[in-house]
C-alpha atoms as a PDB file:
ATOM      1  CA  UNK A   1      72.075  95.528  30.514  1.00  0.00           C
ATOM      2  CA  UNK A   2      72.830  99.190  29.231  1.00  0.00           C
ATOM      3  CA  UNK A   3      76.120 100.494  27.747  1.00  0.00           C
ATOM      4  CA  UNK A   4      76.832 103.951  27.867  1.00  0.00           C
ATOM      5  CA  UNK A   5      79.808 105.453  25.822  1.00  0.00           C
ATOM      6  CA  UNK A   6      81.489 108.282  27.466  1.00  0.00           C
ATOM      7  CA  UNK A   7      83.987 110.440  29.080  1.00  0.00           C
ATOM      8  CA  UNK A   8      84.788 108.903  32.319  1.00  0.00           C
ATOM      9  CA  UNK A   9      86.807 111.151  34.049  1.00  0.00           C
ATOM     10  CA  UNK A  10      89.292 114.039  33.838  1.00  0.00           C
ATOM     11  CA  UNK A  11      92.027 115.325  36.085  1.00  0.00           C
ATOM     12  CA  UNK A  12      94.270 117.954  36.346  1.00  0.00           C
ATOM     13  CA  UNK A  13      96.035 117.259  39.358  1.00  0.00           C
ATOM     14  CA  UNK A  14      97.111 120.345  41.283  1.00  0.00           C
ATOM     15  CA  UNK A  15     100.451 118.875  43.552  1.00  0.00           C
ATOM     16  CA  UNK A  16     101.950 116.058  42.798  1.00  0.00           C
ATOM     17  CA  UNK A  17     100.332 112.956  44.750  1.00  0.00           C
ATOM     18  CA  UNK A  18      98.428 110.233  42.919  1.00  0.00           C
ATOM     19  CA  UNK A  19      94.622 110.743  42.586  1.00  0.00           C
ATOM     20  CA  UNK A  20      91.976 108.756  41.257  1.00  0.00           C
ATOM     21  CA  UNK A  21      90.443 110.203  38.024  1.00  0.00           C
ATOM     22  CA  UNK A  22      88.082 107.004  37.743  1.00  0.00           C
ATOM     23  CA  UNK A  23      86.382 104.311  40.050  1.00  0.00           C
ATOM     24  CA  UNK A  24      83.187 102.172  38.859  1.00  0.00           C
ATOM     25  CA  UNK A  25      80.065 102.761  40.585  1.00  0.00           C
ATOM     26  CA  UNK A  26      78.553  99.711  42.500  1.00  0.00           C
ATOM     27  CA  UNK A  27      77.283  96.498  39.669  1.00  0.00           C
ATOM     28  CA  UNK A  28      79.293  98.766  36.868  1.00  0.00           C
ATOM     29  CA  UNK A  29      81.312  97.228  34.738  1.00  0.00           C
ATOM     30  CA  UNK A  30      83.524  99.195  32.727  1.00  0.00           C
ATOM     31  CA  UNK A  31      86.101  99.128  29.575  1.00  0.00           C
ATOM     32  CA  UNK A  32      88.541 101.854  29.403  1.00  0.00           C
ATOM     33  CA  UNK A  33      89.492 102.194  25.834  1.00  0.00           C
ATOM     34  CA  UNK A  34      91.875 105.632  26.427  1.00  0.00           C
ATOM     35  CA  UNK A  35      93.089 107.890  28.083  1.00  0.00           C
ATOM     36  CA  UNK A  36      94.255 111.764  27.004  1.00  0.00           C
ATOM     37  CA  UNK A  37      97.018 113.471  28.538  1.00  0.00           C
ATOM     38  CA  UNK A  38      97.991 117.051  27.470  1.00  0.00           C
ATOM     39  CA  UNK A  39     100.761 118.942  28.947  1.00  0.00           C
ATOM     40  CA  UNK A  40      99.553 122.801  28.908  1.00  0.00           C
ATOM     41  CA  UNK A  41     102.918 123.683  30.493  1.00  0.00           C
ATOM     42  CA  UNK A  42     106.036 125.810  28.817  1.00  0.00           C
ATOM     43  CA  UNK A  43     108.684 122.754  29.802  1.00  0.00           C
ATOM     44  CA  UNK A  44     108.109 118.990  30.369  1.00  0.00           C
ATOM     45  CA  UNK A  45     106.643 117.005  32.501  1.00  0.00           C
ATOM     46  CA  UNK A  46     106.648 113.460  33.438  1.00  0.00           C
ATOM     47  CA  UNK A  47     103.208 111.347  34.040  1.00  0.00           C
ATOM     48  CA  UNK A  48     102.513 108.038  35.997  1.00  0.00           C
ATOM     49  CA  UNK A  49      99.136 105.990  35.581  1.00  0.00           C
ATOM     50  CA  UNK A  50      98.406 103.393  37.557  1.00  0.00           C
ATOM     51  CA  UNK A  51      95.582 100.493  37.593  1.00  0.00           C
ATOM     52  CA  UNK A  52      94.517  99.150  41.217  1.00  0.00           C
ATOM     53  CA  UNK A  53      91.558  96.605  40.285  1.00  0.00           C
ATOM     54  CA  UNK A  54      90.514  96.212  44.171  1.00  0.00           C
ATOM     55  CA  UNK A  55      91.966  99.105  45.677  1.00  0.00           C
ATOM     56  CA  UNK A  56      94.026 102.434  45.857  1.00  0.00           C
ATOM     57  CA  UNK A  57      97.693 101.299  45.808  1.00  0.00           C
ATOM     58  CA  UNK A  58      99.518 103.432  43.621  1.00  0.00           C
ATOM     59  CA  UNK A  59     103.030 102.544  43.219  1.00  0.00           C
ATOM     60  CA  UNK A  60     105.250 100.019  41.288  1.00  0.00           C
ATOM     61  CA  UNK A  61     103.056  97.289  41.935  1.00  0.00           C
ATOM     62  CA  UNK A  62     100.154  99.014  39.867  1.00  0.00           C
ATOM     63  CA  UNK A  63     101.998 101.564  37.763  1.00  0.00           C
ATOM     64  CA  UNK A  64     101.145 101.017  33.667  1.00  0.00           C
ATOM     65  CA  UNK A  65     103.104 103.778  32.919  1.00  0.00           C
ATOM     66  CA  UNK A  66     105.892 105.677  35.148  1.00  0.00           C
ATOM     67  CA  UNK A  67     107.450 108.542  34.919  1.00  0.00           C
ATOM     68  CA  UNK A  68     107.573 108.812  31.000  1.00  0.00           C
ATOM     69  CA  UNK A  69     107.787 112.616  29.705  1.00  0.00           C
ATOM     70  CA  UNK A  70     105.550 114.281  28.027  1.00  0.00           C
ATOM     71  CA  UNK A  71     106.895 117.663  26.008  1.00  0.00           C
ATOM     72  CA  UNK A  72     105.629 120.828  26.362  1.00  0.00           C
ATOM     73  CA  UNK A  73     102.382 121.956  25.078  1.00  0.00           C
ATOM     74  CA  UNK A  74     102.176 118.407  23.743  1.00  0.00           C
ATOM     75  CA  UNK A  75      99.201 115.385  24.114  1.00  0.00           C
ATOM     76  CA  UNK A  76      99.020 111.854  23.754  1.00  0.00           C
ATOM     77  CA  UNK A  77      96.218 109.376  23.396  1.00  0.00           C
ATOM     78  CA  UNK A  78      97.292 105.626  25.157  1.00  0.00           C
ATOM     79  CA  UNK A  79      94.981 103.549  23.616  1.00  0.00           C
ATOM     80  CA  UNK A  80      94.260 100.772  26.339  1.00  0.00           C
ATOM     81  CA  UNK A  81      91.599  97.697  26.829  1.00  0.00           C
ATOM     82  CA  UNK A  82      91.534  97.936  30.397  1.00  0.00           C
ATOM     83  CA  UNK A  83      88.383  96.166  32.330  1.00  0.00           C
ATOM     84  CA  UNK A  84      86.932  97.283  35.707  1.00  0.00           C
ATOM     85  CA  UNK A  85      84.432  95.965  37.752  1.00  0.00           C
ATOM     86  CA  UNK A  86      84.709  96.521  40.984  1.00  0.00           C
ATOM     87  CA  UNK A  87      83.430  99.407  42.845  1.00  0.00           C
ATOM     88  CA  UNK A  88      86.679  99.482  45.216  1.00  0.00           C
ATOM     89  CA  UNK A  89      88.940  99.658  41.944  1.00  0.00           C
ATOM     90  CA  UNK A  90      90.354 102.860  41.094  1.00  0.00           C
ATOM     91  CA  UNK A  91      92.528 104.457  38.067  1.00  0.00           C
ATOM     92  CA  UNK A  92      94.773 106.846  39.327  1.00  0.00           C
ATOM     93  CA  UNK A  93      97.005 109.413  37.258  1.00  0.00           C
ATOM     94  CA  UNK A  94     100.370 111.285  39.269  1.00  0.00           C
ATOM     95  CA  UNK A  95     102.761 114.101  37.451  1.00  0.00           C
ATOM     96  CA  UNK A  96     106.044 115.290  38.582  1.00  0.00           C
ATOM     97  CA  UNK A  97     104.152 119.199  38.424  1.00  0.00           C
ATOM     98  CA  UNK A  98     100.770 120.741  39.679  1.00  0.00           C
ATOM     99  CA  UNK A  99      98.521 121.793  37.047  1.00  0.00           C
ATOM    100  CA  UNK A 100     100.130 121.221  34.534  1.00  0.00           C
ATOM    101  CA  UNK A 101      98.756 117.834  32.622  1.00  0.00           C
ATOM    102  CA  UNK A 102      95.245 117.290  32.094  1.00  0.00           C
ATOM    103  CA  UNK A 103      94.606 113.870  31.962  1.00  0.00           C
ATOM    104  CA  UNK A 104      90.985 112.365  30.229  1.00  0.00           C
ATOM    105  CA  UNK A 105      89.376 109.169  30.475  1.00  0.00           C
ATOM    106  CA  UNK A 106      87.054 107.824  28.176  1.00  0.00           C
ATOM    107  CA  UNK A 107      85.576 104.490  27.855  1.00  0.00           C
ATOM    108  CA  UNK A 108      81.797 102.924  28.067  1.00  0.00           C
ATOM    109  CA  UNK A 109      80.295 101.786  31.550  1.00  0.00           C
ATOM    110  CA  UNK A 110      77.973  98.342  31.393  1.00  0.00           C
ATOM    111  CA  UNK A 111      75.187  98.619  33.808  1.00  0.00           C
END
């Protein structure tokens, strides 16, 4: 088994539909211990992240955080302990704006 510390995705969506920044590879494990998000914009702008372990639902029933503001030219780092491991799983960021929020994920993958 190897662990490999890194970046594991980043995102800056450009419309306003849910896309997935992060999905493990096939017999990947993987801890995601947090993500960035940075609002490059002159105004606010509101965020959702959402955590489908088998799938690509992203909605209520997977949102961990939904529609919370971010200020302008602003960043925050969510410190999280969320576990993936399986290859059909996805993390999946949405904003109320295009390209506006870069979002970063970093974490380590267990092969």
């Amino acid at each position: 088994m190897a662990t490999t510390l890194k970046q594991l995705g980043q995102l800056m969506p450009t419309n306003t539909t849910a896309a997935s920044i992060y999905s493990p590879g096939a017999s990947t494990q993987t801890l995601i211990k947090s993500i960035v998000v940075c609002n490059t914009s002159a105004g606010a702008v509101t965020y959702r992240i959402f955590h489908d372990d088998n799938g690509t639902t992203y909605d209520t029933t997977t949102a961990l955080y939904y529609d919370v503001s971010l200020a302008a030219n602003t960043s925050i780092i969510l410190s999280l302990n969320l576990v993936m491991d399986d290859s059909t799983g996805n993390l999946a960021v949405r904003t109320s704006s295009a390209n506006d929020l870069t979002f970063t994920c970093y974490g380590a993958e267990i092969t």
